[in-house]
PDB file of N, CA and C in Angstrom:
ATOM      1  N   UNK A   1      -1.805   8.436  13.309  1.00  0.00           N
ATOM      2  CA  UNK A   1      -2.567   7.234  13.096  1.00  0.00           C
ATOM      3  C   UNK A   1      -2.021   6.127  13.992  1.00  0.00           C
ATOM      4  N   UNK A   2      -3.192   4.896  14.315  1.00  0.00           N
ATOM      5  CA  UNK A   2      -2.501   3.884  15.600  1.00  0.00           C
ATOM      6  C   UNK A   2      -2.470   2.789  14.523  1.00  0.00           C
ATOM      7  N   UNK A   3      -0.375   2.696  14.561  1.00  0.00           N
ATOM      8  CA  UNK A   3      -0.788   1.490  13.482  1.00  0.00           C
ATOM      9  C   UNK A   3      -1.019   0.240  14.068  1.00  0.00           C
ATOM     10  N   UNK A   4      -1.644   0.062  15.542  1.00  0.00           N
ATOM     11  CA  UNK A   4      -1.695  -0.848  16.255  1.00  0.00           C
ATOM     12  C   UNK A   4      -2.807  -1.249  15.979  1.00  0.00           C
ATOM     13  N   UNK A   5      -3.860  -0.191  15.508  1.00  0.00           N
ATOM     14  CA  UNK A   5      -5.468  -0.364  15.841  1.00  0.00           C
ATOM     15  C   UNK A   5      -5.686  -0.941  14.604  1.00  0.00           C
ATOM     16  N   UNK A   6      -4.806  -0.362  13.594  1.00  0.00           N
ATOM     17  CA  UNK A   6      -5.611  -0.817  12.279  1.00  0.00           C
ATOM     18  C   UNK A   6      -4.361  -1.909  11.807  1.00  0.00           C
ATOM     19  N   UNK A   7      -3.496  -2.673  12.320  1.00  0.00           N
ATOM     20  CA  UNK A   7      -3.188  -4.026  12.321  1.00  0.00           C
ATOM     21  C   UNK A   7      -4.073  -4.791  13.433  1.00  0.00           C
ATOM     22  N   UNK A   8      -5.043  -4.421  13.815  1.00  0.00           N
ATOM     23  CA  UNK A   8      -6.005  -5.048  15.363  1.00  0.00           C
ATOM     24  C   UNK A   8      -7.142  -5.333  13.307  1.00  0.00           C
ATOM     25  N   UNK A   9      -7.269  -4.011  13.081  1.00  0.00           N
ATOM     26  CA  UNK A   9      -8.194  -4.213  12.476  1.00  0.00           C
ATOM     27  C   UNK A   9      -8.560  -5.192  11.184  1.00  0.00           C
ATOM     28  N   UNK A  10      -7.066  -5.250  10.273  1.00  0.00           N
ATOM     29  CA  UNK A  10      -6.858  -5.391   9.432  1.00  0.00           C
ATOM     30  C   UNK A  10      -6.792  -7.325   9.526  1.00  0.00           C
ATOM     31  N   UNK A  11      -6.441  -7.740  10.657  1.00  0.00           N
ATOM     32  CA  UNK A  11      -6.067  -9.289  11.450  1.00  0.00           C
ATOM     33  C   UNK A  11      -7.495  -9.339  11.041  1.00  0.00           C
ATOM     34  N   UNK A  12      -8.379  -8.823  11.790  1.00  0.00           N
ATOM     35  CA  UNK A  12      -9.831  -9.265  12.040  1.00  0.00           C
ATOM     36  C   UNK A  12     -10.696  -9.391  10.330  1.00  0.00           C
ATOM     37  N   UNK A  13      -9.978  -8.915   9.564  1.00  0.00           N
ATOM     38  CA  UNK A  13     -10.471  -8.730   8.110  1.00  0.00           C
ATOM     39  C   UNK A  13      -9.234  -9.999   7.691  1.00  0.00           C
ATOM     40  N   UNK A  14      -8.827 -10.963   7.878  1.00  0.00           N
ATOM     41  CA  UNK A  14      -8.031 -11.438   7.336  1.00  0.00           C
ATOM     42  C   UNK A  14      -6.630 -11.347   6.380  1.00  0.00           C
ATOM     43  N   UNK A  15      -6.365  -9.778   7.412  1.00  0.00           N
ATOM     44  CA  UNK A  15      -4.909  -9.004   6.155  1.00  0.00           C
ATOM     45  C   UNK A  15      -3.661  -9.371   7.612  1.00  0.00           C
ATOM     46  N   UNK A  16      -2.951  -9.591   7.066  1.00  0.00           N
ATOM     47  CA  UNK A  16      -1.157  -9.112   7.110  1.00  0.00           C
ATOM     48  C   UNK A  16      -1.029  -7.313   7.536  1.00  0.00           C
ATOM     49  N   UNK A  17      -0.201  -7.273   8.124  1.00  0.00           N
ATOM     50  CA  UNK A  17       0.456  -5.987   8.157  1.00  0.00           C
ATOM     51  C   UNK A  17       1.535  -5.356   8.696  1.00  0.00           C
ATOM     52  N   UNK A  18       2.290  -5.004   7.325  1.00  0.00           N
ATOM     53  CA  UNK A  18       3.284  -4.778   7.523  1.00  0.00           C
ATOM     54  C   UNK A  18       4.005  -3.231   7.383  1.00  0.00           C
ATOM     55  N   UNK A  19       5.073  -3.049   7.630  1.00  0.00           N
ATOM     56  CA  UNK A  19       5.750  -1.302   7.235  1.00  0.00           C
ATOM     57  C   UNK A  19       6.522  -1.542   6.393  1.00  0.00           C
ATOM     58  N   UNK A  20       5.982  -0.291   4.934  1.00  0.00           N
ATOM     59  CA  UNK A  20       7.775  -0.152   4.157  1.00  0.00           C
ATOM     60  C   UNK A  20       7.818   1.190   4.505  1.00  0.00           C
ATOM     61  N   UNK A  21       9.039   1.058   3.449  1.00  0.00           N
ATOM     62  CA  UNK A  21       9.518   2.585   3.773  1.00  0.00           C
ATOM     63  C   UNK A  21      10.479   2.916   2.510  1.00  0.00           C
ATOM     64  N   UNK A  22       9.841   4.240   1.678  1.00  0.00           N
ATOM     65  CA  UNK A  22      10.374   4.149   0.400  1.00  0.00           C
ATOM     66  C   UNK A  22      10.904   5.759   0.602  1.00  0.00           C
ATOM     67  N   UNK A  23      12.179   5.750  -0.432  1.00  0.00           N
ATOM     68  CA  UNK A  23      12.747   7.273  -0.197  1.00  0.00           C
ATOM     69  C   UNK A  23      11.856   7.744  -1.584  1.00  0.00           C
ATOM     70  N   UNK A  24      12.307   9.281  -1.404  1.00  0.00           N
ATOM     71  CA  UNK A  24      11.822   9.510  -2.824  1.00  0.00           C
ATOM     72  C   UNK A  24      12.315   9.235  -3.829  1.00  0.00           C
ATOM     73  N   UNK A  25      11.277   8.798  -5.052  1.00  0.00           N
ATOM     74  CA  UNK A  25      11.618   8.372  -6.195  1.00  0.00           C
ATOM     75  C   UNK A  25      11.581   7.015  -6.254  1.00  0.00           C
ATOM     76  N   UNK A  26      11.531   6.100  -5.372  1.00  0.00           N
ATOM     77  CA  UNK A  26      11.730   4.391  -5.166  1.00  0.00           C
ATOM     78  C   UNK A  26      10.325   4.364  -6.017  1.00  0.00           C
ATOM     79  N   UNK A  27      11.263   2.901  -6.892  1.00  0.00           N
ATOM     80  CA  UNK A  27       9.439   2.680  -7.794  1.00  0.00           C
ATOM     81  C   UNK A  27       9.765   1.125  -7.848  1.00  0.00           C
ATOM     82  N   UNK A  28       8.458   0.480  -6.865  1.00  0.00           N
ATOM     83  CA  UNK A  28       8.333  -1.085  -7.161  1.00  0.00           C
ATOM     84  C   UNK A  28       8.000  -1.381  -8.773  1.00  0.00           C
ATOM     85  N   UNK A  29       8.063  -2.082  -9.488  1.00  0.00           N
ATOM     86  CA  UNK A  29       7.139  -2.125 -10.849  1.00  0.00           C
ATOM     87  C   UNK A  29       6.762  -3.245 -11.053  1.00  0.00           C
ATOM     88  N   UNK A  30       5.643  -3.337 -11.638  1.00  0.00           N
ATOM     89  CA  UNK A  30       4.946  -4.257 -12.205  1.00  0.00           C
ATOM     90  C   UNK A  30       4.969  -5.567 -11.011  1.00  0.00           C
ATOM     91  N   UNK A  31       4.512  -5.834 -10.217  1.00  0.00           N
ATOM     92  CA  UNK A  31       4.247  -6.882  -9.143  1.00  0.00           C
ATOM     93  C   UNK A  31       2.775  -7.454  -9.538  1.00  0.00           C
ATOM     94  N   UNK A  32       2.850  -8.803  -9.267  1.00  0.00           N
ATOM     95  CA  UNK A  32       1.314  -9.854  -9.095  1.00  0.00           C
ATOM     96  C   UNK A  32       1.458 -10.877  -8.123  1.00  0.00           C
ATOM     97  N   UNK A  33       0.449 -10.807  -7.219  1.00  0.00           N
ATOM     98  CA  UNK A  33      -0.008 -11.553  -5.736  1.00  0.00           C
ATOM     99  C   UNK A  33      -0.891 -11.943  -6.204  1.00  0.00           C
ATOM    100  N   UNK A  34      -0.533 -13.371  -5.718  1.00  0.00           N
ATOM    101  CA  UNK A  34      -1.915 -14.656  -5.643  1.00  0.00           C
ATOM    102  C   UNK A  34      -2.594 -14.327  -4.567  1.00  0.00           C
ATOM    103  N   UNK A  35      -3.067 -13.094  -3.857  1.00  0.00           N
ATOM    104  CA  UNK A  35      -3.831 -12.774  -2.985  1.00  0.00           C
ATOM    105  C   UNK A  35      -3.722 -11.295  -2.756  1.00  0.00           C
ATOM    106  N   UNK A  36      -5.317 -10.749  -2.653  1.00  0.00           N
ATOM    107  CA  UNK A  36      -5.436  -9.841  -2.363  1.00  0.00           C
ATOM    108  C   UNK A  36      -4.908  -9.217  -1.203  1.00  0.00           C
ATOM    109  N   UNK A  37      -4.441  -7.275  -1.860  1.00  0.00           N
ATOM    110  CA  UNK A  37      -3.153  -6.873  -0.784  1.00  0.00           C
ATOM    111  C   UNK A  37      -3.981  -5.431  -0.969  1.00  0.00           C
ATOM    112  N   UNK A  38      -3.980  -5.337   0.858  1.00  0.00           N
ATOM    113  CA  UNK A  38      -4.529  -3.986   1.208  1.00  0.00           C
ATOM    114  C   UNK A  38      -3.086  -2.950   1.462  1.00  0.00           C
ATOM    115  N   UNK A  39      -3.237  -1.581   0.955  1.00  0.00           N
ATOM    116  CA  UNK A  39      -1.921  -0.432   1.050  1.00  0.00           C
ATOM    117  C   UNK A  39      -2.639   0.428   1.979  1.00  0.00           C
ATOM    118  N   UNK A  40      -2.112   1.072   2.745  1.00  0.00           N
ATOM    119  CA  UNK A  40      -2.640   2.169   3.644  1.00  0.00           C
ATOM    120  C   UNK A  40      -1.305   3.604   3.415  1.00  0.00           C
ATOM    121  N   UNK A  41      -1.005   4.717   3.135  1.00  0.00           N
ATOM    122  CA  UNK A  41      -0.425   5.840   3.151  1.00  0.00           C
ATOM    123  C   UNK A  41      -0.159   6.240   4.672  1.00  0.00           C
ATOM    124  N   UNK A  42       0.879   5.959   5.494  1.00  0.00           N
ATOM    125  CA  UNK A  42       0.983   6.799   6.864  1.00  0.00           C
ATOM    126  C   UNK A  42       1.537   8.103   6.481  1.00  0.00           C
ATOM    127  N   UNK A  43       2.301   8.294   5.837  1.00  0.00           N
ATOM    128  CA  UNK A  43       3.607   9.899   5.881  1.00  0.00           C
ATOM    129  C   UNK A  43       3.861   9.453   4.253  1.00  0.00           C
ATOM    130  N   UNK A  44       4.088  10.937   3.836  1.00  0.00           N
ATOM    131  CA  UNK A  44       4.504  11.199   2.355  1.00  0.00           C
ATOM    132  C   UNK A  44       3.354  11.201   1.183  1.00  0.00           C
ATOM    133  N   UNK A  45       4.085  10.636   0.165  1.00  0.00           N
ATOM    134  CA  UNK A  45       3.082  10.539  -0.799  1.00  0.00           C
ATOM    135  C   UNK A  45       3.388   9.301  -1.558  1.00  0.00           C
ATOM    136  N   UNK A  46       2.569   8.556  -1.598  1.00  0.00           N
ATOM    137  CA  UNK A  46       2.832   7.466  -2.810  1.00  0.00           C
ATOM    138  C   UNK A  46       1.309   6.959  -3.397  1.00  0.00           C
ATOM    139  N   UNK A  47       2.039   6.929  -4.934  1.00  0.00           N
ATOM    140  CA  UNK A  47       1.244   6.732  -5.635  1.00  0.00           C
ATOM    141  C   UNK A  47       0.967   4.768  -6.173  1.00  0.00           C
ATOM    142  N   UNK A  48      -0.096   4.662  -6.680  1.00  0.00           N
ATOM    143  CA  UNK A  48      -0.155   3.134  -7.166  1.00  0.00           C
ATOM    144  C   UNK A  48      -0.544   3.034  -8.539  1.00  0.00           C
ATOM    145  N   UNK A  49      -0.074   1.946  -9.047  1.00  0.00           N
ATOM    146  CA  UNK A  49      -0.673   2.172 -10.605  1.00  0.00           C
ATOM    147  C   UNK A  49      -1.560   0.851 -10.960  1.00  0.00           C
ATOM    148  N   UNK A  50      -2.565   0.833 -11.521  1.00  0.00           N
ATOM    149  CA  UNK A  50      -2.665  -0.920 -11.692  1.00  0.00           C
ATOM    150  C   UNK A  50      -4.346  -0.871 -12.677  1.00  0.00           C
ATOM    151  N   UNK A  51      -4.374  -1.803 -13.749  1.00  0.00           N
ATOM    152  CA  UNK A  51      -5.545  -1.940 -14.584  1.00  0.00           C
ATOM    153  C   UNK A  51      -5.759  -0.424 -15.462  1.00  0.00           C
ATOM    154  N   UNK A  52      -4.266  -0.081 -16.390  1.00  0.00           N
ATOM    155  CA  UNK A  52      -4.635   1.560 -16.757  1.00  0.00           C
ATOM    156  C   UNK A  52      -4.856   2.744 -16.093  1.00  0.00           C
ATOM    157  N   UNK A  53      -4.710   2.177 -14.336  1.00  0.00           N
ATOM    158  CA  UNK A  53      -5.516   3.507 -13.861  1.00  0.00           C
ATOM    159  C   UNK A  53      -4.185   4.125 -12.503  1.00  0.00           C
ATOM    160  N   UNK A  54      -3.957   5.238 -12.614  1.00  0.00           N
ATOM    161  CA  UNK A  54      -3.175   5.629 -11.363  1.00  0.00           C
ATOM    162  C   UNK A  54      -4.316   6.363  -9.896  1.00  0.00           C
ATOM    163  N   UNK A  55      -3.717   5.591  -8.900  1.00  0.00           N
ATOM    164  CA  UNK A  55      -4.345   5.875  -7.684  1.00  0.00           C
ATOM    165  C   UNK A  55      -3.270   6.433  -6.866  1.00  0.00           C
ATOM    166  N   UNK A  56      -3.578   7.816  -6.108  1.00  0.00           N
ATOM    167  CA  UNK A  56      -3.425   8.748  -4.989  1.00  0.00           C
ATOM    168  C   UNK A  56      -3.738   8.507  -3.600  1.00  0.00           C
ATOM    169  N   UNK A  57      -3.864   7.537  -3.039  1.00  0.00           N
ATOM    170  CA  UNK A  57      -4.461   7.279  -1.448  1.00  0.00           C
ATOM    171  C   UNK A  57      -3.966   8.829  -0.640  1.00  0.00           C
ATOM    172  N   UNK A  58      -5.090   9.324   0.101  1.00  0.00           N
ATOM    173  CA  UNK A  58      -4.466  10.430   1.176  1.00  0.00           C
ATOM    174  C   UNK A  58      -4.169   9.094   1.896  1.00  0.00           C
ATOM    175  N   UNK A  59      -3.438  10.302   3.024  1.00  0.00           N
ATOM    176  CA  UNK A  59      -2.608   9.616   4.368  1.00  0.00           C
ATOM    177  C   UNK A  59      -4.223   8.903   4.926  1.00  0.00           C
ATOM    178  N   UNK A  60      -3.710   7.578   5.323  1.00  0.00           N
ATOM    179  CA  UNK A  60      -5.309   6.978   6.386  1.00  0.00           C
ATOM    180  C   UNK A  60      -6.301   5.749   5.242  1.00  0.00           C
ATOM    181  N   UNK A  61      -6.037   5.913   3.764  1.00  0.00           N
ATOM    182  CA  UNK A  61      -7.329   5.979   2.741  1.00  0.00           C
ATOM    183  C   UNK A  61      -6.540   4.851   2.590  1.00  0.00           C
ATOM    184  N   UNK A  62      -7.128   3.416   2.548  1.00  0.00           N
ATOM    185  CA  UNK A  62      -7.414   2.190   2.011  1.00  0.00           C
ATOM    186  C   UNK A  62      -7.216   2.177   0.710  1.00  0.00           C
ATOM    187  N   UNK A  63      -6.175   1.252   0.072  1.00  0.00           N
ATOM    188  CA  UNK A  63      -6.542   0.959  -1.138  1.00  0.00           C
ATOM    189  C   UNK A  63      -6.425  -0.563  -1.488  1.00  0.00           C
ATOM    190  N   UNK A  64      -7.309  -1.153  -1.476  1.00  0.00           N
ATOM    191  CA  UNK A  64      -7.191  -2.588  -1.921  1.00  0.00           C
ATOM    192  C   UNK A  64      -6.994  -2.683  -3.544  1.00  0.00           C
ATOM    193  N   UNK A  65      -5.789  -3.715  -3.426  1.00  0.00           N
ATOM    194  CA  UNK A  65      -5.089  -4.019  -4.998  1.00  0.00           C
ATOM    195  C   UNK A  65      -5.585  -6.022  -5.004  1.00  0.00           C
ATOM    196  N   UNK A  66      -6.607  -6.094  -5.668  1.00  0.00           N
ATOM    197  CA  UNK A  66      -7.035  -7.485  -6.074  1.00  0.00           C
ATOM    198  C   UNK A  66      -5.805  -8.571  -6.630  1.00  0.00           C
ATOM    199  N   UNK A  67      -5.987  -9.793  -6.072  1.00  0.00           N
ATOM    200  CA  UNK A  67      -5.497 -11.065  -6.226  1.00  0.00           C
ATOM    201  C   UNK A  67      -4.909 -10.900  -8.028  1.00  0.00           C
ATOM    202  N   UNK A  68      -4.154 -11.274  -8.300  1.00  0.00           N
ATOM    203  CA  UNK A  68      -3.658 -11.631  -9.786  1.00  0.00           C
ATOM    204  C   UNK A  68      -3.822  -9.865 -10.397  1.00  0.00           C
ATOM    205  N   UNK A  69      -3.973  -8.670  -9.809  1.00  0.00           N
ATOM    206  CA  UNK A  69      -3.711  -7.605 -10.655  1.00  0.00           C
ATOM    207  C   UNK A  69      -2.134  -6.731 -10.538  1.00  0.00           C
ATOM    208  N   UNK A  70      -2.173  -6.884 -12.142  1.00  0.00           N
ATOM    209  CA  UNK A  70       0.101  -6.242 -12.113  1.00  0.00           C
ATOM    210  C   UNK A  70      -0.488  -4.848 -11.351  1.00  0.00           C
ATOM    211  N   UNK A  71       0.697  -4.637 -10.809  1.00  0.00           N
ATOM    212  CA  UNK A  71       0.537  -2.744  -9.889  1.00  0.00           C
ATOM    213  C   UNK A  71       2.078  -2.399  -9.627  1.00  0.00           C
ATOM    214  N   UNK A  72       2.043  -0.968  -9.789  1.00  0.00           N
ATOM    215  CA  UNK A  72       3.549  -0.418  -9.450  1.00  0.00           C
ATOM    216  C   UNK A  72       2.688   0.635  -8.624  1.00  0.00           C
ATOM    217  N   UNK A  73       3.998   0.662  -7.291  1.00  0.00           N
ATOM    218  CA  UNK A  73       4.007   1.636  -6.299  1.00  0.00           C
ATOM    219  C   UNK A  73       5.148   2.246  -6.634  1.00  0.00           C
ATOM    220  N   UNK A  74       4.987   3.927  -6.513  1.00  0.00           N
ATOM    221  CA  UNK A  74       5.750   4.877  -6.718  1.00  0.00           C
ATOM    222  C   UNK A  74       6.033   5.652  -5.098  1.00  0.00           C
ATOM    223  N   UNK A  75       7.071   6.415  -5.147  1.00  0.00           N
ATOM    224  CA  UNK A  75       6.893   7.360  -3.917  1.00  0.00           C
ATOM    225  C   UNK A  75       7.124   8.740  -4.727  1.00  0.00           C
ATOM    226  N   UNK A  76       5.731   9.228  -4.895  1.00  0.00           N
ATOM    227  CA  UNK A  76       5.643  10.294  -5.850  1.00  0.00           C
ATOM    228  C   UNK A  76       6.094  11.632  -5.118  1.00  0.00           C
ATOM    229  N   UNK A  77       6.494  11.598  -3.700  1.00  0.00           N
ATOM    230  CA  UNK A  77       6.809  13.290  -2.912  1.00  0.00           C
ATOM    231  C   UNK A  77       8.380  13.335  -3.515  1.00  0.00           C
ATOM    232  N   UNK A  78       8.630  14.116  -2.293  1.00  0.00           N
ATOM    233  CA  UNK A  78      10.263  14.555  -2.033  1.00  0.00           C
ATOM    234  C   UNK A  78      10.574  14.076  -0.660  1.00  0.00           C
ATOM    235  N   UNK A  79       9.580  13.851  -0.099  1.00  0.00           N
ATOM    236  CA  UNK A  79      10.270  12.908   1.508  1.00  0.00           C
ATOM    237  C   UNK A  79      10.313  11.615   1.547  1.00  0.00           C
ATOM    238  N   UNK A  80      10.321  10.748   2.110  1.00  0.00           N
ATOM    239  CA  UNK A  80      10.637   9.526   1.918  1.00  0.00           C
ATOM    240  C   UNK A  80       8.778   8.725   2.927  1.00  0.00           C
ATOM    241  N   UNK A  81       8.317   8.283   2.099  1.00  0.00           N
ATOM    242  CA  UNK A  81       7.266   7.456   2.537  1.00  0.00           C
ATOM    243  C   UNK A  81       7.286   6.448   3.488  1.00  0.00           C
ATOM    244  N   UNK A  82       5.875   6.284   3.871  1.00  0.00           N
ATOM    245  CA  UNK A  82       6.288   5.438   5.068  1.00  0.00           C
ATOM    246  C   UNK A  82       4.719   4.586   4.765  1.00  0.00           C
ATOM    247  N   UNK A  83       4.409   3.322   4.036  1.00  0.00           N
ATOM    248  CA  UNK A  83       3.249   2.942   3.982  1.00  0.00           C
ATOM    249  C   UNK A  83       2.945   1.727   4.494  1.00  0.00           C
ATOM    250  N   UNK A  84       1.421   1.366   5.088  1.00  0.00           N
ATOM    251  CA  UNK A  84       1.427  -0.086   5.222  1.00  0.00           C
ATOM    252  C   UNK A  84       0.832  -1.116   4.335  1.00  0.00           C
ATOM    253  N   UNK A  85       1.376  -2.544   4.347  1.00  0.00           N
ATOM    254  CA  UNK A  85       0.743  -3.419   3.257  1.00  0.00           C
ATOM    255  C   UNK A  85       0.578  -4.955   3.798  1.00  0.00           C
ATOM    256  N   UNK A  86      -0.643  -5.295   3.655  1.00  0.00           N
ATOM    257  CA  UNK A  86      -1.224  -6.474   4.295  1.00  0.00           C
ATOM    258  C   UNK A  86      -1.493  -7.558   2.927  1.00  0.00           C
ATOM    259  N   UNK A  87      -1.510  -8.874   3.346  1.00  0.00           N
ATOM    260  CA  UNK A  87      -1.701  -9.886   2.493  1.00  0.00           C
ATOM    261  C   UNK A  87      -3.206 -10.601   2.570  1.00  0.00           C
ATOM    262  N   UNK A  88      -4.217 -10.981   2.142  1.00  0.00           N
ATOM    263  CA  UNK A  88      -5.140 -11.282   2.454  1.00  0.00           C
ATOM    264  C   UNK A  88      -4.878 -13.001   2.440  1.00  0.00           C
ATOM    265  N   UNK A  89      -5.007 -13.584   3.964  1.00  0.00           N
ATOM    266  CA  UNK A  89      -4.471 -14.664   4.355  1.00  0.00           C
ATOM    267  C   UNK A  89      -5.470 -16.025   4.225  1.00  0.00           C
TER     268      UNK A  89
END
């Protein structure tokens, strides 16, 4: 994936974008942004949790997490993740 193209892309949609990088087992919990935050999956697996519901993004698959909603990111593999996350500016 060009994470050049889709920080080209993500600018033009009014997002941030940035790289983490979680080993396995790393679990953010319970987080809330006064602004909507787009996650993208490059390598591994991580999961998101947020409004009762757990989300799976494949590698590439968009997941927008809305302004004021709590969410925990998991790194649900055995390799260490590599995802991106933008701020809606």
């Amino acid at each position: 994936m060009d994470w050049e193209k889709i920080r080209a892309d993500w600018a033009a949609r009014g997002f941030s974008c940035g790289l983490w990088v979680d080993p396995p087992g790393k679990v953010w919990a319970d987080f809330v942004h006064d602004t909507d935050e787009l996650v993208m999956v490059m390598e591994g697996q991580q999961g998101f949790e947020m409004t009762g519901k757990s989300y799976r993004p494949r590698i590439g698959e968009e997941l927008l997490i809305p302004a004021g909603t709590r969410h925990t990111a998991r790194n649900t593999g055995q390799v260490t993740s590599k995802w991106l996350y933008g701020y809606k500016r």
